[in-house]
Protein backbone atom coordinates (compact mmCIF):
# COMPACT_ATOMS: atom_id res chain seq x y z
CA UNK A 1 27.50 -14.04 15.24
CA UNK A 2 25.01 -16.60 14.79
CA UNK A 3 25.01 -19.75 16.67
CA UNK A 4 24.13 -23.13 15.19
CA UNK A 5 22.74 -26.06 16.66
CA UNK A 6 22.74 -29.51 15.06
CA UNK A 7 18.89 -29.81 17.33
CA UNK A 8 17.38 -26.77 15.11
CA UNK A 9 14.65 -27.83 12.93
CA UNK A 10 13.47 -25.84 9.97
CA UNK A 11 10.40 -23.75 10.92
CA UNK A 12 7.95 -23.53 8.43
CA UNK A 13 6.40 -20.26 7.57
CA UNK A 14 3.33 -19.62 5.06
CA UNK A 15 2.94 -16.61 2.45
CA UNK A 16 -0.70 -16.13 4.15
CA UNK A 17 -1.72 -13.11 5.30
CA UNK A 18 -4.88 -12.43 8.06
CA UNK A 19 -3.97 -15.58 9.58
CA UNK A 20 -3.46 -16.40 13.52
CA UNK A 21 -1.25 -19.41 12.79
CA UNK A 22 0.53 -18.70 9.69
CA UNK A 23 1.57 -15.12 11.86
CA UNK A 24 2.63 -17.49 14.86
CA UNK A 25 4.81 -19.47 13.00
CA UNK A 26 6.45 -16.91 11.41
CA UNK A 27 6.82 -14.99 14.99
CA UNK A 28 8.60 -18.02 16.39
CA UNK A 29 10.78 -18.36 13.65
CA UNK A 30 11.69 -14.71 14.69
CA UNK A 31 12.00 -15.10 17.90
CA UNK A 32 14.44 -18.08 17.49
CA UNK A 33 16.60 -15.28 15.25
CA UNK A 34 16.69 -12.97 17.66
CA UNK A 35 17.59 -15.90 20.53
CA UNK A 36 21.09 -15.47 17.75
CA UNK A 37 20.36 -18.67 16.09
CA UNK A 38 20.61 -18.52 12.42
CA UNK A 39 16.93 -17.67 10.65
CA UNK A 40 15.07 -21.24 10.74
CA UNK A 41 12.36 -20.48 8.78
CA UNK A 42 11.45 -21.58 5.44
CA UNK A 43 8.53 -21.28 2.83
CA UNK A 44 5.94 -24.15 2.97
CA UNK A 45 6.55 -23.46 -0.92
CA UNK A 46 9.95 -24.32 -0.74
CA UNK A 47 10.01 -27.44 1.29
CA UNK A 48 10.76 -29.45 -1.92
CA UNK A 49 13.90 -28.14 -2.45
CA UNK A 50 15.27 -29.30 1.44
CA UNK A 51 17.44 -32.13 1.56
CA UNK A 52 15.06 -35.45 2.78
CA UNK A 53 15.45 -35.89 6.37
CA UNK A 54 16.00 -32.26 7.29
CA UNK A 55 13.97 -31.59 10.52
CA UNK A 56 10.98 -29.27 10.02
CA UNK A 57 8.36 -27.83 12.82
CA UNK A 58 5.06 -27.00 11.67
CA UNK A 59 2.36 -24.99 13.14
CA UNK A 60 -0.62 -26.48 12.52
CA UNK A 61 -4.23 -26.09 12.42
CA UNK A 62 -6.09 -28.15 9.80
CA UNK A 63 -7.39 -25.47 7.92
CA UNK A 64 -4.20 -23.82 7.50
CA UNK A 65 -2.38 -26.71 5.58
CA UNK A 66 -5.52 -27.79 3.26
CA UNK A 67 -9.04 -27.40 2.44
CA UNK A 68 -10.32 -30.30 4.72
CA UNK A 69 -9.25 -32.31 7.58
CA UNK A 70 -8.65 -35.09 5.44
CA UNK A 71 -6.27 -33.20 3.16
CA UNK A 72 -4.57 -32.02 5.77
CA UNK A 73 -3.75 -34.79 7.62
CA UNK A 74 -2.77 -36.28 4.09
CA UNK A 75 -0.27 -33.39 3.26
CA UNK A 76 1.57 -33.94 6.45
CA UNK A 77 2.10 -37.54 6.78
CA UNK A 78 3.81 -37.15 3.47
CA UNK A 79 6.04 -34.87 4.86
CA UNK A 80 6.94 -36.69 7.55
CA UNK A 81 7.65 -39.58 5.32
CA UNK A 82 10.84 -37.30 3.97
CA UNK A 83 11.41 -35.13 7.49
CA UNK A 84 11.35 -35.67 11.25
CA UNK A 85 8.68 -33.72 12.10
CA UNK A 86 7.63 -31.43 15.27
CA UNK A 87 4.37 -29.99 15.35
CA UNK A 88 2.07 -27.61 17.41
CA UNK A 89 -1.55 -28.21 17.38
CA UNK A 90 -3.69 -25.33 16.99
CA UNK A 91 -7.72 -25.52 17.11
CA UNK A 92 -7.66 -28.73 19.03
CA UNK A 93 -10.84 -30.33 18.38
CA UNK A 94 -13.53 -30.50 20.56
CA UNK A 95 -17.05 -30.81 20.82
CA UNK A 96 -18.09 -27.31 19.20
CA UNK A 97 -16.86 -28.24 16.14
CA UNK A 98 -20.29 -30.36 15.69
CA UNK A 99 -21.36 -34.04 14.90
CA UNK A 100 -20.38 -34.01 11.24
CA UNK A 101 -16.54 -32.30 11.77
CA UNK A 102 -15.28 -33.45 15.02
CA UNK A 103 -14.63 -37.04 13.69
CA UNK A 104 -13.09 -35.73 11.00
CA UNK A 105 -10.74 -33.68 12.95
CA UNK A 106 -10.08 -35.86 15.27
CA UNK A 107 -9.02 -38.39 12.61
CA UNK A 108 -6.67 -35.80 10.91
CA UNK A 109 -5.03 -34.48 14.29
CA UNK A 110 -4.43 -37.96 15.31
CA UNK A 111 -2.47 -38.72 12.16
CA UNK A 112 -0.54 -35.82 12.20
CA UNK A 113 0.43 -36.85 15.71
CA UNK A 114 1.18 -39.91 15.20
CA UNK A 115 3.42 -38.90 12.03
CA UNK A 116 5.30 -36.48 14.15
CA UNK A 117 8.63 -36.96 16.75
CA UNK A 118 7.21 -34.47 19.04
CA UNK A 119 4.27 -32.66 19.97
CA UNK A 120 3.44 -29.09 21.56
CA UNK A 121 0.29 -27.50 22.41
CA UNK A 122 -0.13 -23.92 23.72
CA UNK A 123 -2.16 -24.98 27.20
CA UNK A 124 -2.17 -27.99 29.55
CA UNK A 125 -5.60 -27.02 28.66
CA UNK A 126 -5.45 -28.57 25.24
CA UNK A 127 -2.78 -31.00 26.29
CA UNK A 128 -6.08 -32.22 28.32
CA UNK A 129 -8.51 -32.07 25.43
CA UNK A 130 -6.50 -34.26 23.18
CA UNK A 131 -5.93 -37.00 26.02
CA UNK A 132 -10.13 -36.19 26.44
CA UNK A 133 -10.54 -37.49 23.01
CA UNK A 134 -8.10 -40.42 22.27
CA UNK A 135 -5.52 -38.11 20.58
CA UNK A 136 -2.42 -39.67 22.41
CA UNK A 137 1.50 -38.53 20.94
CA UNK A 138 4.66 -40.22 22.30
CA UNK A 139 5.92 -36.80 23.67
CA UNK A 140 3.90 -33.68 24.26
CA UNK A 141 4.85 -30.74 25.34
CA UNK A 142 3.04 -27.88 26.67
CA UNK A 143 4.00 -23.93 25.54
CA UNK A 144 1.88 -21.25 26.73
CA UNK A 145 1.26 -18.35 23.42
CA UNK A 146 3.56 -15.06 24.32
CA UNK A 147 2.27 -12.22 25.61
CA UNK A 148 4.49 -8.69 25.19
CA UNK A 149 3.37 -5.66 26.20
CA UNK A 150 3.26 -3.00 23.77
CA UNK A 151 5.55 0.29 24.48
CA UNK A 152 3.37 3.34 25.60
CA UNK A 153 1.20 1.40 27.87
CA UNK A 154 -0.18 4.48 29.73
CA UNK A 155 -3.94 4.76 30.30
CA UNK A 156 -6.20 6.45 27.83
CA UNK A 157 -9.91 7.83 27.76
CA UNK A 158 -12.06 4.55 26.46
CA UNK A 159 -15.19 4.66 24.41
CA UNK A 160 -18.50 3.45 25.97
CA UNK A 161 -18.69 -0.47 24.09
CA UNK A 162 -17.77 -3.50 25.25
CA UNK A 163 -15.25 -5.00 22.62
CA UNK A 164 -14.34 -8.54 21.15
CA UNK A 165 -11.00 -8.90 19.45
CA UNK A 166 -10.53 -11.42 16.31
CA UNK A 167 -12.36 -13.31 13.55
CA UNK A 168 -16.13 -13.81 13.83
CA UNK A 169 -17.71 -16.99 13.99
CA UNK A 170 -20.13 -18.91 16.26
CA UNK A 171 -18.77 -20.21 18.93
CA UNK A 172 -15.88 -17.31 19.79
CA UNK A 173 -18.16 -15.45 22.61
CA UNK A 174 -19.91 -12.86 20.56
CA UNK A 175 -23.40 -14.09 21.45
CA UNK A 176 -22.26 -13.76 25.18
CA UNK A 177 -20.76 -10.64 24.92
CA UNK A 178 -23.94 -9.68 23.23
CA UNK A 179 -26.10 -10.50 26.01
CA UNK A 180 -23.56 -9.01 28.64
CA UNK A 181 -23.56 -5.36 27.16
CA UNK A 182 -27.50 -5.54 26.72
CA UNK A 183 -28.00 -6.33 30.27
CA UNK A 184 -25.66 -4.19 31.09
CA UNK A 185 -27.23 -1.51 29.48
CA UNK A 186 -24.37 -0.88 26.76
CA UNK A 187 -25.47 0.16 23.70
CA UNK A 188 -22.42 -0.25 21.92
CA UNK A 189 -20.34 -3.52 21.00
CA UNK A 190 -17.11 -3.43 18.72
CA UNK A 191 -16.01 -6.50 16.60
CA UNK A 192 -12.48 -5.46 16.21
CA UNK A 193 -11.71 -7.92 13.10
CA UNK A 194 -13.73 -9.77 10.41
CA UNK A 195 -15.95 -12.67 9.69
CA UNK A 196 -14.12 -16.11 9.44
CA UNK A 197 -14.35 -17.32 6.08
CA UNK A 198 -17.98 -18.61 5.40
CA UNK A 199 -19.64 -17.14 8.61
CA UNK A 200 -20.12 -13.26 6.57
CA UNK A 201 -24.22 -14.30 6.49
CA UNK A 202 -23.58 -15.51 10.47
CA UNK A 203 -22.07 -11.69 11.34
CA UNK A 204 -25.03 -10.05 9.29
CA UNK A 205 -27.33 -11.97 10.87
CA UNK A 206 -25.86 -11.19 14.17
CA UNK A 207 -25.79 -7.51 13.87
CA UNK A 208 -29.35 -7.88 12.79
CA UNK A 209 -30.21 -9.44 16.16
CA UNK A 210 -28.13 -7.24 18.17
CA UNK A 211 -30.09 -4.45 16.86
CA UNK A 212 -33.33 -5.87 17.84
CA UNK A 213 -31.54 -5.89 21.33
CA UNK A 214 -30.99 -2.28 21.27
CA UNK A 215 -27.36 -2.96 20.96
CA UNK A 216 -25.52 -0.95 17.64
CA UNK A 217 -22.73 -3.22 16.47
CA UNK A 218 -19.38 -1.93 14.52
CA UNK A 219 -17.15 -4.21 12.23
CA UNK A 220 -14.03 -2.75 11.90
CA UNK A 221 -12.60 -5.43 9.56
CA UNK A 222 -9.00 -6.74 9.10
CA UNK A 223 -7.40 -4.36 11.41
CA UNK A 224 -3.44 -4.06 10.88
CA UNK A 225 -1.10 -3.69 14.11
CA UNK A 226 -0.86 -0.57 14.67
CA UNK A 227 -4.53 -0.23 14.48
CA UNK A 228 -5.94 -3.45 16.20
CA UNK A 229 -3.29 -1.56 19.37
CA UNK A 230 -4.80 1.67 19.26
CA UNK A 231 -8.81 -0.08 18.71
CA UNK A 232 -7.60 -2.18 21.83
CA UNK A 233 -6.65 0.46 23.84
CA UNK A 234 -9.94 2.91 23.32
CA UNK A 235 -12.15 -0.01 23.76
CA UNK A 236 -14.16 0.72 26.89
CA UNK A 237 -14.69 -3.40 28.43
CA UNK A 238 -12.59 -6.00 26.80
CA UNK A 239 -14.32 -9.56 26.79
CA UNK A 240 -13.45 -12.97 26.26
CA UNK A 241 -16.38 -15.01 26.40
CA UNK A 242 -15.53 -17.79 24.02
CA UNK A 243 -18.09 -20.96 24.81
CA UNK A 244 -15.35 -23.43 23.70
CA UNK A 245 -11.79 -22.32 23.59
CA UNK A 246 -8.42 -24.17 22.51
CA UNK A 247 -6.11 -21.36 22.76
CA UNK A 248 -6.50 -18.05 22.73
CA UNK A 249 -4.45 -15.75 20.33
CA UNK A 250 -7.11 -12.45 21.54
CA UNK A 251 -6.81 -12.82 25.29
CA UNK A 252 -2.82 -12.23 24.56
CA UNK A 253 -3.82 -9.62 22.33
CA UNK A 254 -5.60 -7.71 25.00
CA UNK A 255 -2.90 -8.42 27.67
CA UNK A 256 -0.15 -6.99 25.25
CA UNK A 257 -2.37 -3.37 25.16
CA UNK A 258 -2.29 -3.35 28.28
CA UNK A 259 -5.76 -4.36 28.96
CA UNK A 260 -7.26 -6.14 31.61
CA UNK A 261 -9.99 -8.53 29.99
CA UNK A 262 -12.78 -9.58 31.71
CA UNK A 263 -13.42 -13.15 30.68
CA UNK A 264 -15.80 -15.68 31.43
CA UNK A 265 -14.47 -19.01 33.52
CA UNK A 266 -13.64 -22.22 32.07
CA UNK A 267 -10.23 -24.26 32.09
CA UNK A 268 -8.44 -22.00 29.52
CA UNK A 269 -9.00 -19.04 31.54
CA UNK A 270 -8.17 -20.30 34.77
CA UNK A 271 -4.66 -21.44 33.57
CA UNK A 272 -3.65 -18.39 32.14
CA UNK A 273 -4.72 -16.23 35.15
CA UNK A 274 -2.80 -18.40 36.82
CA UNK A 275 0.74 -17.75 34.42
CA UNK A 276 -0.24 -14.32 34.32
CA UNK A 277 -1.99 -12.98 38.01
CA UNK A 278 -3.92 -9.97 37.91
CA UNK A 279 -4.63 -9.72 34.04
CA UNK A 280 -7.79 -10.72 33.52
CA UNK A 281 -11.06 -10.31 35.81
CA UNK A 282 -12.44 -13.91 35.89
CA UNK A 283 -16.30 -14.28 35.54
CA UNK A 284 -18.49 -17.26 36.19
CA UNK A 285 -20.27 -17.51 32.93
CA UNK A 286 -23.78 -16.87 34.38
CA UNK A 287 -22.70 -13.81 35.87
CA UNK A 288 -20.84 -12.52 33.39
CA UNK A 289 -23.70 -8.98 32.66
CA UNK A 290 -22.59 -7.80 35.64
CA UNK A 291 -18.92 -8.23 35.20
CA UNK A 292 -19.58 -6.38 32.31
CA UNK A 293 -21.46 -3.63 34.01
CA UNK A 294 -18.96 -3.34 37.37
CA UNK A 295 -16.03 -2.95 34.25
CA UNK A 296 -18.35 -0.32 32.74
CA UNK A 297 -18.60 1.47 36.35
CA UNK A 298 -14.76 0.76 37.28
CA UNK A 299 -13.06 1.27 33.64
CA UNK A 300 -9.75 1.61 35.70
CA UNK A 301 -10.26 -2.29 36.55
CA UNK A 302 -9.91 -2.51 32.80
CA UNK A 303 -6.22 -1.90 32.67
CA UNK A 304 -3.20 -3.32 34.01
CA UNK A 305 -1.13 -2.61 36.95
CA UNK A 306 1.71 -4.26 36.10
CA UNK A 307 4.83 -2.67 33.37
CA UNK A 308 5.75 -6.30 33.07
CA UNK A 309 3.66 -9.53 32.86
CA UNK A 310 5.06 -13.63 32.50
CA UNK A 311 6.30 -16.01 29.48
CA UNK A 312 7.15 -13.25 26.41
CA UNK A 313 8.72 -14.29 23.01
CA UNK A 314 12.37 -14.46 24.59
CA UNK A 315 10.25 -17.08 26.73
CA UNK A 316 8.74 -19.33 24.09
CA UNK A 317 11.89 -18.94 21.59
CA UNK A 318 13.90 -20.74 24.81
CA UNK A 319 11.18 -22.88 25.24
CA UNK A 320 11.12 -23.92 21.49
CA UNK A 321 14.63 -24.62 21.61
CA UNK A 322 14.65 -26.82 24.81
CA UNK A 323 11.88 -29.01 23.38
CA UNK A 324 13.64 -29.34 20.48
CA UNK A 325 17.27 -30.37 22.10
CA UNK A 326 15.26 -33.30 24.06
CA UNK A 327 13.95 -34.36 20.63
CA UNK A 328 14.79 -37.93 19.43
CA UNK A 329 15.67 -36.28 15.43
């Protein structure tokens, strides 16, 4: 039997495929259902038809609810002019998001936190960057992503590339990972996912220069589950190099495939290796070729040793509804 709970917002869900946050928020809905609460979620395209002051919890990343920061910011504080709203930032803005389109984000994150009850972030990490940059809610809270492992976990023979998981764009570590596997002496890198929307010239233009490099570079596109699992697991060095993280959806990813990343230092990293010991190898950025090359040597570094690893979705659904409880609706 279901259980209610007068504390249970509405979690929004989008009809978006091939995206991180719209899949998140429609995994924590999930999760909350299988908690045995009744299904929270509903359609973004359906919101009209709740009753006005029905609480609602969005995911949110700027690019997910409209086409600029401005609109985004704009949709949201008119839905929290009919809901109490709890929100998650996603993307938090920082400095790599350049002169023009920080301000801008900054401007639209702050209004969406200032229109909300509540606020969660997936790091203390980003709970940092927003305090960093004048974005300051009433109540944040901090909820690490969920990581899973996948069933069949054993090890398998891996292919001779070094591999980075997710969308392509400047800024996620592919330029790093580039210069790892070349100095390395790996002729092979694997983008297991696509180009970002408007970066498909950026991902030509880096395959182009990767070549010069001596380094062959494979796209494998929008990989489904079962796929992006398998790709994970037969890629020979995992690596998360990412210059300027918020949170990061493909370090779980790798975790979950039982994979044992190697990924270069910076805040981000050092908390999760901290939630989660012994699942990813920790590199100073400057030395992060031959982390790359000891991986390439070692591939049995690459993997896991534990059948079990910290803060699942059972984890983040009790989390959710905690946060949630101590909510002022």
């Amino acid at each position: 039997m279901a259980r209610m709970t007068t504390t249970l917002p509405r979690v929004v869900v989008h009809d978006v495929d091939q995206h991180g946050v719209a899949t998140y928020a429609r995994d924590v809905a999930d999760a909350i259902a299988e908690a045995g609460y009744s299904d929270p979620s509903v359609l973004r395209g359906e919101l009209a038809a709740l009753a006005v002051g029905a609480p609602l919890h969005l995911q949110f990343t700027d690019r997910l609810w409209a086409g600029s920061p401005e609109d985004a910011a704009t949709t949201v504080t008119r839905l929290a002019a009919q809901h109490p709203l709890s929100v998650t930032l996603h993307d938090v803005p920082q400095p790599s998001d350049g002169e023009r389109n920080l301000p801008r984000r900054l401007a639209c994150y702050r209004a969406v936190a200032a229109s909300a009850v509540g606020v969660v972030v997936n790091s203390r990490h980003e709970a940092e960057l927003l305090r960093e940059h004048g974005v300051r809610p009433e109540r944040v809270g901090v909820i690490p992503l969920p990581v899973d492992l996948a069933a069949g976990g054993e090890r398998i023979a891996t292919d001779a590339s070094v591999g980075v998981l997710g969308f392509f764009y400047p800024g996620k570590g592919h330029d790093e990972a580039l210069r790892a596997a070349a100095g390395a002496g790996i002729a092979s890198l694997s983008i297991l996912g696509r180009a970002s929307d408007g970066h498909a010239a950026d991902l030509e233009a880096f395959v182009r220069g990767a070549a010069s490099q001596g380094v062959a570079v494979e796209v494998t596109g929008y990989l489904d589950d079962g796929e992006l699992l398998r790709r994970c697991r037969t890629t020979g060095v995992p690596v998360v190099a990412h210059r300027h993280v918020s949170a990061s959806g493909s370090l779980g990813s790798w975790i979950a495939a039982g994979r044992r990343p190697v990924a270069s230092a910076n805040r981000y990293i050092a908390e999760m290796a901290a939630l989660r010991p012994g699942t990813v190898t920790v590199a100073d950025p400057d030395a992060l070729t031959s982390a790359v090359g000891r991986a390439a040597q070692y591939p049995e570094s690459t993997w896991l040793s534990t059948a079990t690893v910290p803060h699942g979705r059972r984890d983040v659904a009790e989390a959710y509804l905690d946060w949630w409880a101590r909510l002022p609706w």
